[in-house]
N, C-alpha and C. Protein backbone atom coordinates (compact mmCIF):
# COMPACT_ATOMS: atom_id res chain seq x y z
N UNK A 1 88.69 73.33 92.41
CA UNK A 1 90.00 73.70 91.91
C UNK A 1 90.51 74.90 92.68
N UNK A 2 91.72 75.21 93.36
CA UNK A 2 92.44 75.93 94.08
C UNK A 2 92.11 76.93 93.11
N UNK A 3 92.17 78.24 93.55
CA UNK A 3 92.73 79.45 92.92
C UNK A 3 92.78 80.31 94.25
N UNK A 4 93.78 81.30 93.76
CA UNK A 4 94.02 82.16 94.76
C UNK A 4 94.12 83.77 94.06
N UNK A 5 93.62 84.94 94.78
CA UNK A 5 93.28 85.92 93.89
C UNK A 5 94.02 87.00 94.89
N UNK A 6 95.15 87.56 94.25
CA UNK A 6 95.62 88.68 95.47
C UNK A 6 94.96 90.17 95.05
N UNK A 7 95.13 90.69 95.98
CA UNK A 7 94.72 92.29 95.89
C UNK A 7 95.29 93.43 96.81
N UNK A 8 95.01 94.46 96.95
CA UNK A 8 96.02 95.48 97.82
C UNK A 8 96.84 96.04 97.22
N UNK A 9 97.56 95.96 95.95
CA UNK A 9 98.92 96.29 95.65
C UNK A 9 98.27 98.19 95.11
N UNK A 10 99.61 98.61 94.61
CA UNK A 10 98.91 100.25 94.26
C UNK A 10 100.58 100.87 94.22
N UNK A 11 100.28 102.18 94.50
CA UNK A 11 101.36 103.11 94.01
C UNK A 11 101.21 104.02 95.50
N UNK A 12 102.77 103.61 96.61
CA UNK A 12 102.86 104.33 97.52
C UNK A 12 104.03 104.99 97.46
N UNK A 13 103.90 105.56 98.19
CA UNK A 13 105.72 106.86 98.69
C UNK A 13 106.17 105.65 99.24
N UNK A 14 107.55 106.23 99.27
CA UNK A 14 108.82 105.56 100.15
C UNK A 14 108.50 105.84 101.48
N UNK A 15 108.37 104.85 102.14
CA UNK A 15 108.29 105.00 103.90
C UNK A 15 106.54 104.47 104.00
N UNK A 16 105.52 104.12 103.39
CA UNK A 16 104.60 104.22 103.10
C UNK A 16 104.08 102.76 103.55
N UNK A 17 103.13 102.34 103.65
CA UNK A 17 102.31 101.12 103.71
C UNK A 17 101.52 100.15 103.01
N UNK A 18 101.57 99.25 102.81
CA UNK A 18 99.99 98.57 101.88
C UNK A 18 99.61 97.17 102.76
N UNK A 19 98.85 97.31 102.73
CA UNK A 19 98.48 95.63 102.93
C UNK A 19 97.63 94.71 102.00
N UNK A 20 98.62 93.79 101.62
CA UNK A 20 98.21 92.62 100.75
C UNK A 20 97.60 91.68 101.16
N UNK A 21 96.68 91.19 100.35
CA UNK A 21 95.60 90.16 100.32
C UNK A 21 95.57 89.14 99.27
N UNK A 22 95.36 87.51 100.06
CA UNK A 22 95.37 86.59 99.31
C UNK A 22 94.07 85.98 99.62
N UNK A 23 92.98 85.88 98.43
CA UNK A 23 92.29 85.26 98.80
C UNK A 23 92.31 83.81 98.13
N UNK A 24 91.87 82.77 98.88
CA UNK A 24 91.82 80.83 98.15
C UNK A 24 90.57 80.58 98.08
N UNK A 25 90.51 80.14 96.84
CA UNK A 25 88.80 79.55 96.51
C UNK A 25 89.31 78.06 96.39
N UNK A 26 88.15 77.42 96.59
CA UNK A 26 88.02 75.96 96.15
C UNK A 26 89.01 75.01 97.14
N UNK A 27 89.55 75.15 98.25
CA UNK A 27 90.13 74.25 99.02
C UNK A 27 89.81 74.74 100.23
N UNK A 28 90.21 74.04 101.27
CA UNK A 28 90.43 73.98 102.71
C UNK A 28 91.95 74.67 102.95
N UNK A 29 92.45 75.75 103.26
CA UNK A 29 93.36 76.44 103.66
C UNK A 29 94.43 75.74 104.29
N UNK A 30 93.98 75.18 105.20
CA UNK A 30 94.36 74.41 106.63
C UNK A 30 95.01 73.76 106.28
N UNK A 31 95.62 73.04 104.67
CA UNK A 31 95.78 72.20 104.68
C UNK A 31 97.13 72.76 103.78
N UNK A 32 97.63 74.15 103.50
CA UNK A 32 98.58 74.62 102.62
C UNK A 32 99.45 75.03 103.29
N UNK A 33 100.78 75.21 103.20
CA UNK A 33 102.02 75.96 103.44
C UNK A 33 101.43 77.12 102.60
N UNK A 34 101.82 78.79 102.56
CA UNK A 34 101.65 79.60 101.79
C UNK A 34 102.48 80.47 102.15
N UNK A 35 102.88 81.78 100.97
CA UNK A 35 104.25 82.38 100.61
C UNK A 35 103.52 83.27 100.18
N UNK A 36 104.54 84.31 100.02
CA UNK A 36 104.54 85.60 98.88
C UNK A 36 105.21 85.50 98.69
N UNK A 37 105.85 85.53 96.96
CA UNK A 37 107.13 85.78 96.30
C UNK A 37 107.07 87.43 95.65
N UNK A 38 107.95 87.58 94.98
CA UNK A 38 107.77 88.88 94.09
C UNK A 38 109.14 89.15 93.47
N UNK A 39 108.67 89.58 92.09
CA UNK A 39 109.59 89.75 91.45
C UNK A 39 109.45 90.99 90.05
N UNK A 40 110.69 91.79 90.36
CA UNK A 40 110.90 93.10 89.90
C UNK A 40 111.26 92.71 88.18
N UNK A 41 110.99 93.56 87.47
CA UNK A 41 111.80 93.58 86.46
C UNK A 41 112.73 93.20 85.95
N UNK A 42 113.70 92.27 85.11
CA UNK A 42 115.15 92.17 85.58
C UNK A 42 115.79 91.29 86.54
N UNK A 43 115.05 91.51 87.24
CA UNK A 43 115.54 90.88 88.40
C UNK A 43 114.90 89.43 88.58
N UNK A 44 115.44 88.55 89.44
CA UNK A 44 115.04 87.19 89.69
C UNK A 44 114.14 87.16 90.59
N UNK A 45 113.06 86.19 90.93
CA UNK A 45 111.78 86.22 91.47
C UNK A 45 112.33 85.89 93.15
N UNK A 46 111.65 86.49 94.07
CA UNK A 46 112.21 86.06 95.29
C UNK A 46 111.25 85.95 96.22
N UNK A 47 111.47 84.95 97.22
CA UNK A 47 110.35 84.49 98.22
C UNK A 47 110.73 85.50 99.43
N UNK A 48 109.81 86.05 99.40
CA UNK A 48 109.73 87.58 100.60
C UNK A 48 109.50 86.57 102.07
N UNK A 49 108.08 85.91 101.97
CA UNK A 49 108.30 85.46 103.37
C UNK A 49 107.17 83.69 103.05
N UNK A 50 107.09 83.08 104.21
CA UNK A 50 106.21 81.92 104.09
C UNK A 50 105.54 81.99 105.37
N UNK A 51 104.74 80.79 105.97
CA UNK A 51 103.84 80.88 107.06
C UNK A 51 103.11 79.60 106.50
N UNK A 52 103.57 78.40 107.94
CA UNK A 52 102.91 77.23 107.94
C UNK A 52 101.47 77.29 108.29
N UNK A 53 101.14 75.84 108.16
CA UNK A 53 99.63 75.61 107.85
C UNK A 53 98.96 76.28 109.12
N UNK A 54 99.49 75.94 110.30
CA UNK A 54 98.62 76.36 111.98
C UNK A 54 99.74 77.65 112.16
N UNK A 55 100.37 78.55 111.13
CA UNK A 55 101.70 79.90 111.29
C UNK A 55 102.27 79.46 112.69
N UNK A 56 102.65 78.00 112.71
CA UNK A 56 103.89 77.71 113.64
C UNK A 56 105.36 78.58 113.66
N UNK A 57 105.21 78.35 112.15
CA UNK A 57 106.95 78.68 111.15
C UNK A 57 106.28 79.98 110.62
N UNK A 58 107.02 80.36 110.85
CA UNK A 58 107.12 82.45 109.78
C UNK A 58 108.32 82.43 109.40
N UNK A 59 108.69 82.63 107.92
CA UNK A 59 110.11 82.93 107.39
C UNK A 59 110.16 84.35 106.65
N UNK A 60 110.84 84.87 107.04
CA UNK A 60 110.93 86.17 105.77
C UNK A 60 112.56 86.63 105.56
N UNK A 61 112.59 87.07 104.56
CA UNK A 61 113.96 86.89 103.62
C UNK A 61 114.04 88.29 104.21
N UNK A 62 115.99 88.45 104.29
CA UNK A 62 116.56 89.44 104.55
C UNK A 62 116.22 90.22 104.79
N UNK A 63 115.75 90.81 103.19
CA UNK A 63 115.60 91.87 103.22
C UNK A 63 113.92 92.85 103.06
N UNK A 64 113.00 92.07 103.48
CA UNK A 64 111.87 92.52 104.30
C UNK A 64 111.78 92.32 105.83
N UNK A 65 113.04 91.72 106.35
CA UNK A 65 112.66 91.09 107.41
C UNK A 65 112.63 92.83 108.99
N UNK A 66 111.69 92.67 109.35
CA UNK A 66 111.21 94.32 110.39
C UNK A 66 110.56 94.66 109.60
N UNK A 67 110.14 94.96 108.41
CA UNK A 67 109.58 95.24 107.91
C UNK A 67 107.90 95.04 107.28
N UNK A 68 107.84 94.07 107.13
CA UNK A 68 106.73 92.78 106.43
C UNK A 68 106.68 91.88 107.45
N UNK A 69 105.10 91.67 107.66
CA UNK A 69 104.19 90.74 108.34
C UNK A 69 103.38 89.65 107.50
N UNK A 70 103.80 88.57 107.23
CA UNK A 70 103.02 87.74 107.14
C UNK A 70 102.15 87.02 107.89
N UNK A 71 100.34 86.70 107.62
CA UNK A 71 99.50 86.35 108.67
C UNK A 71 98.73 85.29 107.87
N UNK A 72 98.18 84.78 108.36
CA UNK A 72 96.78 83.93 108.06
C UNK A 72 95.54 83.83 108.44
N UNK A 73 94.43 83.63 108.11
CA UNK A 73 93.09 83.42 109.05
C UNK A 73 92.38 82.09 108.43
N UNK A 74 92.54 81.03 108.71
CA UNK A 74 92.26 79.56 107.83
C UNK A 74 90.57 79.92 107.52
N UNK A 75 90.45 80.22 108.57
CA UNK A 75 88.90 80.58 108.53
C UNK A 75 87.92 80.98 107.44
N UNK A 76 88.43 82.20 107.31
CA UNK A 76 88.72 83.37 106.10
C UNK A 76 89.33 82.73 104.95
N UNK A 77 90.08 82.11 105.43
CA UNK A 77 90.37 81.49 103.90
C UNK A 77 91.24 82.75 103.10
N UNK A 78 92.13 83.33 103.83
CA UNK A 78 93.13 84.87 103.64
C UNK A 78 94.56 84.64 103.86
N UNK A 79 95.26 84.89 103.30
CA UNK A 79 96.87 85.28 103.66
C UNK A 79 96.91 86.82 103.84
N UNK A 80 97.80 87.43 104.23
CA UNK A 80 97.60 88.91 104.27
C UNK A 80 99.40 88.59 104.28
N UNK A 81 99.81 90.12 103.31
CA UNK A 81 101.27 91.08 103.89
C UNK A 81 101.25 91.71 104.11
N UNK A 82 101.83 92.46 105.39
CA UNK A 82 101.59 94.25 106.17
C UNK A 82 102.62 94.07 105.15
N UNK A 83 102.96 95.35 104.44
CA UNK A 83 104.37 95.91 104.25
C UNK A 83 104.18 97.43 105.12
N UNK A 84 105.16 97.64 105.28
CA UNK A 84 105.52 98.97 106.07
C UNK A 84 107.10 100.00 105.81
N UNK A 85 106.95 100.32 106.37
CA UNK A 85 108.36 101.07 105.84
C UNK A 85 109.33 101.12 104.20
N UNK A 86 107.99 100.97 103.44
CA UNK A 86 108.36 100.47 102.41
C UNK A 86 109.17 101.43 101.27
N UNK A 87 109.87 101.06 100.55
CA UNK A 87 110.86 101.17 99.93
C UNK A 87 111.24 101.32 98.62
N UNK A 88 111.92 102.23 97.49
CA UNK A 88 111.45 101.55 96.18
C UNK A 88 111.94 100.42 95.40
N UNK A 89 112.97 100.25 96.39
CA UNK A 89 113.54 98.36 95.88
C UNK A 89 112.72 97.70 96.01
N UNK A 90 111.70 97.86 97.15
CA UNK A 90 110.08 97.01 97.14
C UNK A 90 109.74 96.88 96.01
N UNK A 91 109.35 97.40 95.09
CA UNK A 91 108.58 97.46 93.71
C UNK A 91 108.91 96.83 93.01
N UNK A 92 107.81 95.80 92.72
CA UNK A 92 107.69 94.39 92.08
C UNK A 92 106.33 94.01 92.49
N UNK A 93 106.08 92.90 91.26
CA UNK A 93 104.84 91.51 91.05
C UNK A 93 104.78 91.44 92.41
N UNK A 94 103.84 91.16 93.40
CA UNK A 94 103.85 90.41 94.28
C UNK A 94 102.87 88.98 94.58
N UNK A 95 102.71 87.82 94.75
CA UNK A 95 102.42 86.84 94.03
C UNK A 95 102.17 85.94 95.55
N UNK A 96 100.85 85.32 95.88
CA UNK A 96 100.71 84.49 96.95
C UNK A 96 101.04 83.17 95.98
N UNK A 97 101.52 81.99 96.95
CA UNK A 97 101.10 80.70 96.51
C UNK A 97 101.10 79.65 97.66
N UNK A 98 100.61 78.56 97.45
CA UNK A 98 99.86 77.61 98.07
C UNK A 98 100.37 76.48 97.64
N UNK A 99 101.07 75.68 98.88
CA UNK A 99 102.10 74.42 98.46
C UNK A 99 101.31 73.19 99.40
N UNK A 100 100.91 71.97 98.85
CA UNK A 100 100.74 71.37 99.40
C UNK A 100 101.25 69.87 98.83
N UNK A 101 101.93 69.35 99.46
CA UNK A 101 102.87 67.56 98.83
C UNK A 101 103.56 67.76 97.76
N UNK A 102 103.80 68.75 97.86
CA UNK A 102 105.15 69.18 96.47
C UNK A 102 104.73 69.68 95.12
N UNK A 103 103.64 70.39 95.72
CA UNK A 103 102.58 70.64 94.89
C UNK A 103 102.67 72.29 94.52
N UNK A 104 103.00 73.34 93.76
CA UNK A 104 102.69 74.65 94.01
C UNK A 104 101.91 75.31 92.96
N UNK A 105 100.89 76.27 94.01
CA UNK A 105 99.99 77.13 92.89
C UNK A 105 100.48 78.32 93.50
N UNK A 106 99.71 79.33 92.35
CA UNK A 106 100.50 80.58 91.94
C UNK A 106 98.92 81.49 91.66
N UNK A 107 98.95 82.76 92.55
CA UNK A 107 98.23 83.82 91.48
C UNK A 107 98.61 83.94 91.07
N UNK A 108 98.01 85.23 90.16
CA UNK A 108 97.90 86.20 89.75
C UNK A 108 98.82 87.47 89.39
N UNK A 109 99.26 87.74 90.56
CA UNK A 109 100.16 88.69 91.05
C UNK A 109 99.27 90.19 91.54
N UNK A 110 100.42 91.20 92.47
CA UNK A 110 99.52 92.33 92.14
C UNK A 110 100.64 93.15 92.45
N UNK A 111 100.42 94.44 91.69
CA UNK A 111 101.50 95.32 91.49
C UNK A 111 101.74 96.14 92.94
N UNK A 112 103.27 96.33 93.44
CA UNK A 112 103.37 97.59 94.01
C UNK A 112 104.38 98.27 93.25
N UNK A 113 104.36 99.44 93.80
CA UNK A 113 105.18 100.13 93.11
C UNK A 113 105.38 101.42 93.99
N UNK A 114 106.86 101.32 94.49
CA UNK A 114 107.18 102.87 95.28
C UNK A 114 108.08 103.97 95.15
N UNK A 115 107.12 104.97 94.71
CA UNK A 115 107.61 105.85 94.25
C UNK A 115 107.27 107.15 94.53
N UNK A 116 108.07 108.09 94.78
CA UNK A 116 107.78 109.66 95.48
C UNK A 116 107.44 110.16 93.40
């Protein structure tokens, strides 16, 4: 059974860094589209960035885009997000998932939060 377990998230300054971690148990990687979404308080849930199965395709939304790196290592069996220059509109759930035939799973989530 898929699961995916993120980690990394925490409490940085504005201008500050984290890097997020997705780890997948129980499948073959190779075989998923995968995303980070995240979603603030209030606010509506939003897909930050994606990254195909062999990271042919990299998408990232507006407004991480220079900012946030999405990567993969199939190997590892890892998604990773650099965030960088980060922000406190950043602060929100942040949430890997794993799409395969119209199929989507969901962690966990893991908190950032930026704040001086």
């Amino acid at each position: 059974q898929l699961q995916l377990v993120e980690s990394g998230g925490g409490l940085v300054q504005p201008g500050g860094s984290l890097n997020l971690s997705c780890a997948v148990f129980g499948v073959a990687l190779e075989y998923y589209g995968m995303a980070w979404f995240r979603q603030a308080p209030g606010k509506e849930r939003e897909r930050v960035s994606c990254i195909s199965r062999g990271s042919d395709f990299i998408h990232y939304a507006d407004s991480v885009k220079g900012r946030f790196t999405i990567s993969r290592d199939n190997a590892k069996a890892m998604v990773y997000l650099q965030m960088n220059s980060l922000m406190p509109e950043d602060t929100a759930v942040y949430s890997c998932t794993a799409n395969r035939l119209g199929n989507d799973f969901w962690g966990q989530g893991t908190q950032v939060t930026v704040s001086s």
